[in-house]
Protein backbone atom coordinates (compact mmCIF):
# COMPACT_ATOMS: atom_id res chain seq x y z
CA UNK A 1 53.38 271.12 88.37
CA UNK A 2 52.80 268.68 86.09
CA UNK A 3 55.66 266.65 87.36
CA UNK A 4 53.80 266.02 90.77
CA UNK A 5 50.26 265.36 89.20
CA UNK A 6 52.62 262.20 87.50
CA UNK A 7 53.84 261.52 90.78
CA UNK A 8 50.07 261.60 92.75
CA UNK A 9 48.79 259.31 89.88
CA UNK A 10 51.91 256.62 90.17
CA UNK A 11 51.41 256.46 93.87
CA UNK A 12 48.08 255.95 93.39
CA UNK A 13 48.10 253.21 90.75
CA UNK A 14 50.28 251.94 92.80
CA UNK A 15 48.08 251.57 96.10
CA UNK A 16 45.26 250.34 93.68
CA UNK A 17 47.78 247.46 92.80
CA UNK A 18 48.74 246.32 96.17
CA UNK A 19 45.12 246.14 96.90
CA UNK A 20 44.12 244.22 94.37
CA UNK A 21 47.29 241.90 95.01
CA UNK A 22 46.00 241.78 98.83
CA UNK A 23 42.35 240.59 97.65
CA UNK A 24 43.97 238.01 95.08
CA UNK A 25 46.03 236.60 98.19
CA UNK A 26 43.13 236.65 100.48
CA UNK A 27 40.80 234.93 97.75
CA UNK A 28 43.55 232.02 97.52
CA UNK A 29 44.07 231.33 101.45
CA UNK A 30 40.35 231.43 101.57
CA UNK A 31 39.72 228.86 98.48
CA UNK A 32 42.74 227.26 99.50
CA UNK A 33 40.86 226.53 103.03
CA UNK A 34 37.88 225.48 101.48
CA UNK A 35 39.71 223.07 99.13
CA UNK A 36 41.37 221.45 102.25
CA UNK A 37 38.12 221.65 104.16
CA UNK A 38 36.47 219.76 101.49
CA UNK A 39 39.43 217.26 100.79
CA UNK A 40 39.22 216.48 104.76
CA UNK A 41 34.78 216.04 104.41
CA UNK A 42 35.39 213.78 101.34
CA UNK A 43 38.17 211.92 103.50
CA UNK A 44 35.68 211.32 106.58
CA UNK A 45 33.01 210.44 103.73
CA UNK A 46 35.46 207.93 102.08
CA UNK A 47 36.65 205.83 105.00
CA UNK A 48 33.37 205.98 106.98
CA UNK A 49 32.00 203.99 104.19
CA UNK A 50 35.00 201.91 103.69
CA UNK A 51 34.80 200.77 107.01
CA UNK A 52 30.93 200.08 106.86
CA UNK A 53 31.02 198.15 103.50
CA UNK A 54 33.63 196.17 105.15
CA UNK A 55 31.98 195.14 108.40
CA UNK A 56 28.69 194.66 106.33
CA UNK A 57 30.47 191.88 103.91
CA UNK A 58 32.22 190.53 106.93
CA UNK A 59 29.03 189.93 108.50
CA UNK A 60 27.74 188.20 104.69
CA UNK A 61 30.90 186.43 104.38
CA UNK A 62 31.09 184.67 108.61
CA UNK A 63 27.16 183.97 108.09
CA UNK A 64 27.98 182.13 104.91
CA UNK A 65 30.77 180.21 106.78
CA UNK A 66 28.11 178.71 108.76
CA UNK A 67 26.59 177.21 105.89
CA UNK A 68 29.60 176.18 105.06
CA UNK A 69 30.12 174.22 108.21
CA UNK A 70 26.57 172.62 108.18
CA UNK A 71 27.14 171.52 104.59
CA UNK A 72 29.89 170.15 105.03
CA UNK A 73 28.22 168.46 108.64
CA UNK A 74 26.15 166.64 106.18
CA UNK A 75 28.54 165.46 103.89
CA UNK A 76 30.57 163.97 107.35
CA UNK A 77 27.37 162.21 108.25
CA UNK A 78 26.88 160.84 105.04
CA UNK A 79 30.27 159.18 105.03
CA UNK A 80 30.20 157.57 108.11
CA UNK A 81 27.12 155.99 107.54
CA UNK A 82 28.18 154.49 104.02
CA UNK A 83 30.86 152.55 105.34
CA UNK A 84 28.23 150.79 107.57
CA UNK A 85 26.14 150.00 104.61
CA UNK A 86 28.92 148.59 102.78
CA UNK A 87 29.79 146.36 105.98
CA UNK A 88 26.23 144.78 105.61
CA UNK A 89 26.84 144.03 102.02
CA UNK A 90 25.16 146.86 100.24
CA UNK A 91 25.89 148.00 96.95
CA UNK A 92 26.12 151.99 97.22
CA UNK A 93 26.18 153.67 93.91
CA UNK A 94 29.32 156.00 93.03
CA UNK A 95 26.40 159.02 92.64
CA UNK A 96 26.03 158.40 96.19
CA UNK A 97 29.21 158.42 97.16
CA UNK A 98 30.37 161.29 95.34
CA UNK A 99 32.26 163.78 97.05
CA UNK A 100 31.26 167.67 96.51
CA UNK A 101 33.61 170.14 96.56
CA UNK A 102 33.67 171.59 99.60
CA UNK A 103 35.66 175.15 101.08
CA UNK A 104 35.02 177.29 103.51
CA UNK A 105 33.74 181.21 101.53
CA UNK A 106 31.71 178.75 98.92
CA UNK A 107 29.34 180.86 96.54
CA UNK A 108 25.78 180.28 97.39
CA UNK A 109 25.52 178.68 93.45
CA UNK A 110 28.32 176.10 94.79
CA UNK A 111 27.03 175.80 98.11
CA UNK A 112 23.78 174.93 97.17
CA UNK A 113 25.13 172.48 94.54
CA UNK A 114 26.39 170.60 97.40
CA UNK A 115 23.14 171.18 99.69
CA UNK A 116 21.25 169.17 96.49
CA UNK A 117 23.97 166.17 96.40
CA UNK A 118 23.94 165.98 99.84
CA UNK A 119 19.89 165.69 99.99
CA UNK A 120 19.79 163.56 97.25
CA UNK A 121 22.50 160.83 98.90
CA UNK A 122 19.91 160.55 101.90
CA UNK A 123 17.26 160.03 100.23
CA UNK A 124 19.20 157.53 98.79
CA UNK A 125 20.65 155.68 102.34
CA UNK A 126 17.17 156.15 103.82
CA UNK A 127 15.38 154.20 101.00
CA UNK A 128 18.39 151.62 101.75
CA UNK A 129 17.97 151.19 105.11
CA UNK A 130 14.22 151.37 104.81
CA UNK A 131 14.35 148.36 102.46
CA UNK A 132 16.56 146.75 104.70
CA UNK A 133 14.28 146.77 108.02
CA UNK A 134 17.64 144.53 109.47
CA UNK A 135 19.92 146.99 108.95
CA UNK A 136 18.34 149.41 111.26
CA UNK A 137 20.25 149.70 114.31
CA UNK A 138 20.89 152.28 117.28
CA UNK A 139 24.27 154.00 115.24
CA UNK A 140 22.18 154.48 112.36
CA UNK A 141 19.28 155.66 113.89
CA UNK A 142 21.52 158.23 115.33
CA UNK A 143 23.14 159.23 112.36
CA UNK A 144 20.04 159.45 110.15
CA UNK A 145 18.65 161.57 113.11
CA UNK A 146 21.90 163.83 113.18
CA UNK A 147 20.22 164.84 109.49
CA UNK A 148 17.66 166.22 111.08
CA UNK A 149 19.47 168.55 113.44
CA UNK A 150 21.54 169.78 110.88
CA UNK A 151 18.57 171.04 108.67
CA UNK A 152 17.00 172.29 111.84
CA UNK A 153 20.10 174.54 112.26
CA UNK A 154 20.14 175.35 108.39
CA UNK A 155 17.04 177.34 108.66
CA UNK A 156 18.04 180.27 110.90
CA UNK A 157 21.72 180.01 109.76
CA UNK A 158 20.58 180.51 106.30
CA UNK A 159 18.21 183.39 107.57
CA UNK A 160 21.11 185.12 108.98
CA UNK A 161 23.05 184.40 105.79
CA UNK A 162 20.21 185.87 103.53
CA UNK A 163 19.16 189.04 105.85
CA UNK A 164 23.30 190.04 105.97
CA UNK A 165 23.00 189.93 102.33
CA UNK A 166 20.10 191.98 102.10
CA UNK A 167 21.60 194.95 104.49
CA UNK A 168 24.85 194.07 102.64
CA UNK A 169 23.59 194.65 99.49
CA UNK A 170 20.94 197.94 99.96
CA UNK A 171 24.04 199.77 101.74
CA UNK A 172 26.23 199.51 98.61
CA UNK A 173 23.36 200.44 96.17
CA UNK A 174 23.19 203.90 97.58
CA UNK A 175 25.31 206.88 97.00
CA UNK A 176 28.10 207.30 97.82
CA UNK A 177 28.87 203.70 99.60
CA UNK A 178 27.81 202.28 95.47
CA UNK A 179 31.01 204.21 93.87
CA UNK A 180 33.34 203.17 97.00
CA UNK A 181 32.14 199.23 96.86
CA UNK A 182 32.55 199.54 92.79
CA UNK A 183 36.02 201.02 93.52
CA UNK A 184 36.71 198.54 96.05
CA UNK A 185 35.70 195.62 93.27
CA UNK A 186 32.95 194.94 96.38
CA UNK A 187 29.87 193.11 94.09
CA UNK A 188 26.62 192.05 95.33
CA UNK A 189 26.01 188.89 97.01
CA UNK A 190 23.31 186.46 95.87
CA UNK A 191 21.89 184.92 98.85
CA UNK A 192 21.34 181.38 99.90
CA UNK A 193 17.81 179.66 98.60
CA UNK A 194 16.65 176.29 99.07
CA UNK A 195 13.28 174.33 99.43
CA UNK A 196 12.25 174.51 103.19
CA UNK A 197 10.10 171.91 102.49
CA UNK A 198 12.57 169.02 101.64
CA UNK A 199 14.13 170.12 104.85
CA UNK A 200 11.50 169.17 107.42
């Protein structure tokens, strides 16, 4: 008798061992889903922002290019009207003449650098010319107007520069886009100031 109550109780444990075996596997396909699940959300997460951060700083980086190209107008406009100067017999200083360092993707610290040397050499040539009432002719009439569309196009060029920045830069302050950009080495941009008022 006591030989089958031994073998009731081992069948028993028994059963109460698979069960708990089948719960432990169904707990680990279940967390095992979940971890997936979530590996798949953080994923989505990761490359949604990716993608964002990187058409944001595109948009930064081709309104910046602009400026570039403007800059870099002015410098061109300066140089062709030097040589006429010279041709007349005026002295141009080597300030004036000074070439700034010019590349497309310029910082806005570099690129208004070259926005003040490139003001301060017209002021320059216009004092010249204005001085020299017989210098004045139709070629430089045109290029010292040229000055003026190129400012005129600076001011909603740098608008668009600065307002990209400003979406550009809110986006990757926020979590989660802030630890992607930090991972990404993506850093704030500074955006693009000048005086307005020199401009007109």
């Amino acid at each position: 008798m006591s030989q089958l109550l031994s073998f009731v109780s081992f069948l028993t444990e028994d059963e109460s061992i698979t069960a708990t075996a089948d719960r432990t596997i169904k707990f680990v396909e279940a967390f095992g889903v979940v971890v997936i699940i979530l590996i798949v959300f953080l994923g989505i997460v990761y490359l949604r922002n990716l993608i964002q951060i990187t058409e944001l700083d595109n948009k930064a980086k081709n309104a910046g290019g602009h400026i570039d190209t403007l800059i870099w107008d002015l410098n061109f406009n300066k140089n062709k009207i030097i040589p006429i100067l010279e041709e007349a017999g005026v002295k141009i200083s080597a300030e004036t003449k000074k070439e700034p360092m010019l590349s497309l993707g310029m910082s806005p610290a570099t690129q208004l650098y070259n926005y003040n040397l490139m003001k301060e050499a017209e002021k320059t040539l216009r004092d010249l010319i204005d001085n020299n009432p017989s210098l004045k002719n139709e070629e430089l009439d045109t290029l010292l107007n040229k000055y003026k569309e190129i400012y005129t196009e600076l001011v909603p060029a740098t608008d668009k520069y600065n307002k990209a920045v400003k979406v550009y830069n809110d986006y990757i302050s926020h979590f989660p886009a802030n630890i992607i950009a930090d991972h990404k080495s993506k850093n704030k941009r500074n955006p693009f100031i000048y005086n307005t008022e020199e401009s007109e």
